[in-house]
Protein backbone atom coordinates (compact mmCIF):
# COMPACT_ATOMS: atom_id res chain seq x y z
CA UNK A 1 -37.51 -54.36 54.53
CA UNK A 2 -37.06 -51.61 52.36
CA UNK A 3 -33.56 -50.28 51.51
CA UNK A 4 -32.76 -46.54 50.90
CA UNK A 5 -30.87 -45.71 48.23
CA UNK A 6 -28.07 -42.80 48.28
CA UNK A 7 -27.82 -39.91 45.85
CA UNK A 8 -25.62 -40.79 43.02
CA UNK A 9 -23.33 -38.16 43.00
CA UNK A 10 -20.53 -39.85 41.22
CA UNK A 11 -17.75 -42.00 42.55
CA UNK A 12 -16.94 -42.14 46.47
CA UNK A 13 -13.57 -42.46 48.16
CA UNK A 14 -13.33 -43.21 51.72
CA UNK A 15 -11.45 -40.62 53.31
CA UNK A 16 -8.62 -42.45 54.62
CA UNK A 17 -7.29 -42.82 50.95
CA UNK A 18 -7.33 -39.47 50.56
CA UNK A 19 -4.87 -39.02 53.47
CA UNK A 20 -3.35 -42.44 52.89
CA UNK A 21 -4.56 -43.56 56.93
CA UNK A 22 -3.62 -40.93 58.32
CA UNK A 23 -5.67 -38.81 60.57
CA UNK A 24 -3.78 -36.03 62.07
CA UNK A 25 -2.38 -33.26 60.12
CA UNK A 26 1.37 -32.58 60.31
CA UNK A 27 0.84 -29.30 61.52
CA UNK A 28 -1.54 -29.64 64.37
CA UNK A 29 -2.29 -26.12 64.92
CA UNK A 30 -4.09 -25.62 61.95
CA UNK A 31 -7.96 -23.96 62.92
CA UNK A 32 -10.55 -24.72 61.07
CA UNK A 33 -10.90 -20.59 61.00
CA UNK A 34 -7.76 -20.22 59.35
CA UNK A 35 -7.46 -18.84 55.83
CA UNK A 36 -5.32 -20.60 53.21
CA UNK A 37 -4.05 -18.95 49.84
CA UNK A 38 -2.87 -20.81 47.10
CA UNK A 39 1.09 -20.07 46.35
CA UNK A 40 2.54 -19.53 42.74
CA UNK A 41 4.26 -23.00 43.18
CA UNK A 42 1.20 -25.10 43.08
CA UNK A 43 0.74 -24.36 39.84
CA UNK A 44 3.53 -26.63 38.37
CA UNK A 45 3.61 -28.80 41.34
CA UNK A 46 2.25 -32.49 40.56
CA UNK A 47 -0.70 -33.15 42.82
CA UNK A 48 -2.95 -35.44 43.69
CA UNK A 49 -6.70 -34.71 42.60
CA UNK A 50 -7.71 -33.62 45.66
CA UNK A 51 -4.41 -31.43 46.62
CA UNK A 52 -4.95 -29.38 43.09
CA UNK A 53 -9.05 -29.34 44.01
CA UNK A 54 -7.79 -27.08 47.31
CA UNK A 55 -5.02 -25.76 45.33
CA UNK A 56 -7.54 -24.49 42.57
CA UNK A 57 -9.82 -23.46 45.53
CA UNK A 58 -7.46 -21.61 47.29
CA UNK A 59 -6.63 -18.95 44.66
CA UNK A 60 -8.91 -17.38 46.21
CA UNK A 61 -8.35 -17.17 50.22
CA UNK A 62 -10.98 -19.41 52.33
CA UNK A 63 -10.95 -20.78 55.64
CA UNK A 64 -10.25 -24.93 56.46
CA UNK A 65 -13.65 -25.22 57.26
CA UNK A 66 -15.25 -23.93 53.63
CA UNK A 67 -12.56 -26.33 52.22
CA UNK A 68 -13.98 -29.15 53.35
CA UNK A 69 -17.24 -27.77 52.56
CA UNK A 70 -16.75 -27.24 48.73
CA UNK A 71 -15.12 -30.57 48.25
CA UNK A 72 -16.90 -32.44 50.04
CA UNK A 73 -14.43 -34.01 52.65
CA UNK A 74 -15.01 -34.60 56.09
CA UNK A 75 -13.09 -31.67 58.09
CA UNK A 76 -10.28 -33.87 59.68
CA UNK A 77 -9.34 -34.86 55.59
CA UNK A 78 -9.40 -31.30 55.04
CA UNK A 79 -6.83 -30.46 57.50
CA UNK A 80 -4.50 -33.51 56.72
CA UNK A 81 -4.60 -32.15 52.81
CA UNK A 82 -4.45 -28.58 53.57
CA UNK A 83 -1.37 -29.02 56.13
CA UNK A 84 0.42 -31.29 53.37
CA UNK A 85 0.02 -28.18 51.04
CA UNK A 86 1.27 -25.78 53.99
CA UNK A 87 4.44 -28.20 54.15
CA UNK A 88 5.11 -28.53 50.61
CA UNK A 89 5.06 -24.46 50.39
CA UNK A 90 2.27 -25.04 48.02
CA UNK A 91 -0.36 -22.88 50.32
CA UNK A 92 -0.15 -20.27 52.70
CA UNK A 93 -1.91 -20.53 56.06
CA UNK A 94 -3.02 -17.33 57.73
CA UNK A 95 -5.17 -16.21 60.48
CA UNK A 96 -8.62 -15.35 60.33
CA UNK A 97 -9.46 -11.58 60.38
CA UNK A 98 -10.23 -9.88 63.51
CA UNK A 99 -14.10 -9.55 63.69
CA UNK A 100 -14.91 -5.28 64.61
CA UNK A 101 -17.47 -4.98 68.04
CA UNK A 102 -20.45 -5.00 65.85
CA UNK A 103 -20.08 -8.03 64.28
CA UNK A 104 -19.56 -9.53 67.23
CA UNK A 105 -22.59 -8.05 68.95
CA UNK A 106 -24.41 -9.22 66.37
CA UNK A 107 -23.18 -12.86 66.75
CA UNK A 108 -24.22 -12.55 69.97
CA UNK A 109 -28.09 -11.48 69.84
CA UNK A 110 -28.46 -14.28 66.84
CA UNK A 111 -27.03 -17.21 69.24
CA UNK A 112 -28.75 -15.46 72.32
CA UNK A 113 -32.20 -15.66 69.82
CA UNK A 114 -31.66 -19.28 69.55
């Protein structure tokens, strides 16, 4: 039996040390849509290394979902972090922009060509 190694991309934390067990955000109404801004009081706030990796992402606005993406956390961790943040008043949660008729259109015809 042959065994498969895994990509070495550095250290790996199981996500429920990142969120210390927990598995539900405190704000359950966060949407993987919404977009979260990083607020001037993050940047003298002490935070863990994965709070100051959104914080330093956020400066930028981008959605729960590319969160997770870009540092590489499953999305339920992403939402416990981000809605610690929100708490704290070290991020800003907002909704998503509308999407205009055409975009949506053309949401449509791509999942209709699928």
């Amino acid at each position: 039996m042959t065994r498969h190694a895994l990509p070495d991309d550095g250290p790996f934390i199981r996500p429920f040390l990142v969120t210390a067990g927990r598995t539900r955000p405190v704000q359950p109404t966060l949407r993987v849509d919404a977009l979260i801004s990083t607020l001037p009081a993050a940047g003298s706030a002490r935070l863990t290394f994965e709070a100051k990796r959104v914080a330093d992402l956020c400066r930028s606005p981008k959605s729960v979902a590319e969160v997770a993406t870009a540092i590489g956390v499953p999305l339920g961790v992403a939402r416990v972090l981000i809605a610690d943040l929100v708490a704290a008043g070290l991020v800003a949660c907002g909704p998503a922009p509308e999407l205009d008729l055409p975009a949506l259109e053309r949401i449509r015809e791509l999942v209709h060509a699928l």
